[in-house]
C-alpha atoms as a PDB file:
ATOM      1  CA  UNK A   1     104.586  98.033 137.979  1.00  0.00           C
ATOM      2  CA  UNK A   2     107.621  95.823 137.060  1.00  0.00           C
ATOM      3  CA  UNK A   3     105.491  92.821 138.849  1.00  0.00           C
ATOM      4  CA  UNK A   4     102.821  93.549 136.550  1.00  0.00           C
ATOM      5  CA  UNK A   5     105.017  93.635 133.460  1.00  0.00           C
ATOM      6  CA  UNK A   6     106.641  90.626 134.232  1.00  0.00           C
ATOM      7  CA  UNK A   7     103.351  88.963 135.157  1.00  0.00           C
ATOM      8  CA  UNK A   8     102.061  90.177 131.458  1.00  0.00           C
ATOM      9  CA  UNK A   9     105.150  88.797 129.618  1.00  0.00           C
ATOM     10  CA  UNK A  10     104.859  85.227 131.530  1.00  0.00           C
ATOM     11  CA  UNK A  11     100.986  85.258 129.964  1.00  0.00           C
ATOM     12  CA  UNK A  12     102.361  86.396 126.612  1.00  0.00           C
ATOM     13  CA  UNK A  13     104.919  83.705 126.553  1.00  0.00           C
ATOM     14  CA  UNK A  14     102.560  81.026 127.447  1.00  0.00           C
ATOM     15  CA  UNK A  15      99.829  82.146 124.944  1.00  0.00           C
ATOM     16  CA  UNK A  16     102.704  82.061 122.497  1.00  0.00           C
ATOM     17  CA  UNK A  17     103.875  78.104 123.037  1.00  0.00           C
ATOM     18  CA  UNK A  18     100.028  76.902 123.427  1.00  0.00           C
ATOM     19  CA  UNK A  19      99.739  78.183 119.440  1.00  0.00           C
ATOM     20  CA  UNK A  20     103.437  77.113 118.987  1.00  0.00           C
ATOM     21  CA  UNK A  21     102.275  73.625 120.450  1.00  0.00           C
ATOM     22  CA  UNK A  22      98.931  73.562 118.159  1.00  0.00           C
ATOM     23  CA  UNK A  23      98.489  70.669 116.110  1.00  0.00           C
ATOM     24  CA  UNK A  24      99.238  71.684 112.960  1.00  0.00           C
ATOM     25  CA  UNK A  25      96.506  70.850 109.826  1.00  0.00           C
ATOM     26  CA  UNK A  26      98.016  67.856 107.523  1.00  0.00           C
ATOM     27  CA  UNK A  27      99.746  68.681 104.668  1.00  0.00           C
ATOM     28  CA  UNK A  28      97.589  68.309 101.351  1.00  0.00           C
ATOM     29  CA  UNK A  29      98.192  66.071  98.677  1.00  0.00           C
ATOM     30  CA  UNK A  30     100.463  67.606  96.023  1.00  0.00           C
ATOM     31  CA  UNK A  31     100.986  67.067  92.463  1.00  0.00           C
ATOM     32  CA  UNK A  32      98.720  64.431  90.402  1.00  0.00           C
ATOM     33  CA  UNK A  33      97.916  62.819  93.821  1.00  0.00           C
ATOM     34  CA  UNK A  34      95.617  66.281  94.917  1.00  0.00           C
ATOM     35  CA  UNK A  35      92.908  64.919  91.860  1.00  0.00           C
ATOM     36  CA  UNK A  36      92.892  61.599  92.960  1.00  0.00           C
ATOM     37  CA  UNK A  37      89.310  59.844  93.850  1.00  0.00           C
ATOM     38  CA  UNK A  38      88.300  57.253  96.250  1.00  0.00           C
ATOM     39  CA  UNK A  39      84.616  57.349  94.530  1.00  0.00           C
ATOM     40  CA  UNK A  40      83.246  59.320  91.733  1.00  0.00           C
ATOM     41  CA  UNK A  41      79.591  59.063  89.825  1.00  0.00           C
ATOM     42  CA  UNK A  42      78.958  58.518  86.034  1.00  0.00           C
ATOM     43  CA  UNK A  43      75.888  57.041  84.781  1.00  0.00           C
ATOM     44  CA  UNK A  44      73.867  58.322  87.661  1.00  0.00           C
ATOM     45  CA  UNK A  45      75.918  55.416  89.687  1.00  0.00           C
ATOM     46  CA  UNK A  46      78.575  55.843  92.522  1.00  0.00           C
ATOM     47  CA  UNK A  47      81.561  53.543  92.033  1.00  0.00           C
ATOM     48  CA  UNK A  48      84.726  53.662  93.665  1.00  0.00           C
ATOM     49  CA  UNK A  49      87.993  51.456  93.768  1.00  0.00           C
ATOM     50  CA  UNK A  50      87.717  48.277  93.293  1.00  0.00           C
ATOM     51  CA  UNK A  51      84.285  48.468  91.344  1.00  0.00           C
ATOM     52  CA  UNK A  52      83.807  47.021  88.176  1.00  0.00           C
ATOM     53  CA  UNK A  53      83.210  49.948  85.199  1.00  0.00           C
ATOM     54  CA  UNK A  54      80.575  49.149  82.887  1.00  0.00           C
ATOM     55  CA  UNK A  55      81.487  47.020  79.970  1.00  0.00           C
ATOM     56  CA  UNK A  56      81.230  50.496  77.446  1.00  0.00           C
ATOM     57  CA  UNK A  57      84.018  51.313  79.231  1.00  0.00           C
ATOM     58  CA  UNK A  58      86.070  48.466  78.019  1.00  0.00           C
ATOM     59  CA  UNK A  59      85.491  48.831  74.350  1.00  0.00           C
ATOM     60  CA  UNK A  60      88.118  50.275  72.156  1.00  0.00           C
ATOM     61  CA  UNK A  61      85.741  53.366  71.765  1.00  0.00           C
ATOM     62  CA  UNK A  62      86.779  54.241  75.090  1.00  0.00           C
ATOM     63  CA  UNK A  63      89.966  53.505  75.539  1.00  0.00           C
ATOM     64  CA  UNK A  64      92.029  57.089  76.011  1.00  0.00           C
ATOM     65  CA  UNK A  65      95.968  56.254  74.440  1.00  0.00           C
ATOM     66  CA  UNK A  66      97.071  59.571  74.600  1.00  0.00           C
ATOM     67  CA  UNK A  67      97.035  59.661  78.149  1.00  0.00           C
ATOM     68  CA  UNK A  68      99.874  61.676  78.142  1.00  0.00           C
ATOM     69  CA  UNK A  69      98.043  65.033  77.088  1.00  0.00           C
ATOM     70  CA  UNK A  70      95.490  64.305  80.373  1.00  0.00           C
ATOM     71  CA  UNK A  71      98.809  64.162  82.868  1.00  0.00           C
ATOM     72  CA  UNK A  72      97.784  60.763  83.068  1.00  0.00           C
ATOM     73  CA  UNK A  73     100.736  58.925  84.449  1.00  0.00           C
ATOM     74  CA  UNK A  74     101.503  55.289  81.778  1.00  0.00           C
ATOM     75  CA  UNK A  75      98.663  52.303  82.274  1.00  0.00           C
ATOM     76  CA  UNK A  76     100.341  49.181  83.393  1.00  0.00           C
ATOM     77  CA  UNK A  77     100.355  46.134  81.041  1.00  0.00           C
ATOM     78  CA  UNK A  78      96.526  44.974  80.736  1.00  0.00           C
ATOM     79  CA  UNK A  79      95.255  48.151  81.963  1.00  0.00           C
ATOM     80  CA  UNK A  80      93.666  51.036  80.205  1.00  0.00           C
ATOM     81  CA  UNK A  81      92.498  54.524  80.860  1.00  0.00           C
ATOM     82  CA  UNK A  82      89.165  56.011  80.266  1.00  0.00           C
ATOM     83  CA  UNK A  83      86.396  58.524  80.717  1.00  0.00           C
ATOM     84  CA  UNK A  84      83.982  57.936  83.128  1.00  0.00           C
ATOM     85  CA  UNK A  85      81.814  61.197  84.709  1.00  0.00           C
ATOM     86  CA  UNK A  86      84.018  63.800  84.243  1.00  0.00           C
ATOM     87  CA  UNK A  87      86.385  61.414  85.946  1.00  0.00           C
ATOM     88  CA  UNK A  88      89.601  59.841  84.300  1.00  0.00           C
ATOM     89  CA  UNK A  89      89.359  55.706  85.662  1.00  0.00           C
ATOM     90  CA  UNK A  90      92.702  53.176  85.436  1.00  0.00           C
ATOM     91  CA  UNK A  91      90.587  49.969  84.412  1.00  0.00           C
ATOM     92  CA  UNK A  92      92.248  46.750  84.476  1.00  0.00           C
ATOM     93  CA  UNK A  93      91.514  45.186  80.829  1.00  0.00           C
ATOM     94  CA  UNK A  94      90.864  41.610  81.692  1.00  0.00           C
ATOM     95  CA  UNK A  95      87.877  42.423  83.969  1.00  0.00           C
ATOM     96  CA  UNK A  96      87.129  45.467  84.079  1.00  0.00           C
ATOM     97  CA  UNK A  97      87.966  46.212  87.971  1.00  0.00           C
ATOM     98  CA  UNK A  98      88.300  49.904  88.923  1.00  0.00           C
ATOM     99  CA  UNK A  99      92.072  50.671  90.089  1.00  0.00           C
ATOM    100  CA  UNK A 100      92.567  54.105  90.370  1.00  0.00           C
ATOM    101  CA  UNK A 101      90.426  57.631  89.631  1.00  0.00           C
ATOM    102  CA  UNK A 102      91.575  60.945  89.045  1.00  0.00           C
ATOM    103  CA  UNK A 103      89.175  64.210  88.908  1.00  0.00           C
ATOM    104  CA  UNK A 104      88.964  65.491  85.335  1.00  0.00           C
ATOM    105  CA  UNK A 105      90.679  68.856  86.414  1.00  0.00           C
ATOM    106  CA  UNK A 106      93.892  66.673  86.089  1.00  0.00           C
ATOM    107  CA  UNK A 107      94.169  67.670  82.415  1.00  0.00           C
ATOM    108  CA  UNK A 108      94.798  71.274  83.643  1.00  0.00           C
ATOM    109  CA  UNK A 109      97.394  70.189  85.937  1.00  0.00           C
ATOM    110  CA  UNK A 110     101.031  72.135  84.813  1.00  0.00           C
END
């Protein structure tokens, strides 16, 4: 009985550090970084980074300057944020390349 018990506690202990030992899921994205896109659609077109946005997108018309209000984090000189497909798109100004996307559900963000 005692050899059995034993026996039963060595399995339990092993079962235990094989899940202990499990790789573990990575960690996901927190704070404005969790909205982030590589590649989004407007227009009925896919872009991602590095794309260039349509020139629309690079009128005044567009331009979002209370970025603020969206969690937006500040545009670096000679960039600009706008609206593209439900998708908020860093745009550099001179022209017109794609730098950085963030789902529109950023604007809930607290």
């Amino acid at each position: 009985m005692a050899k059995s018990k034993l026996l039963l506690l060595g399995v339990l202990m092993s079962l235990a550090g094989a899940v202990y030992a499990a790789p573990q899921p990575a960690a996901a994205p927190s704070g404005i970084q969790a909205y982030e896109e590589q590649e989004f659609i407007a227009d009925f077109t896919k872009f991602k980074i590095g794309d260039t946005a349509p020139a629309m997108y690079q009128t005044p018309e567009y331009i979002i300057k209370q970025f603020q209000l969206r969690n937006l984090p500040a545009p670096d000189a000679g960039t600009h944020w706008t609206y593209m497909g439900e998708n908020y798109v860093l745009i550099n100004d001179t022209d017109g390349k794609i730098l950085k996307a963030y789902n529109g559900d950023i604007f809930y963000h607290r």
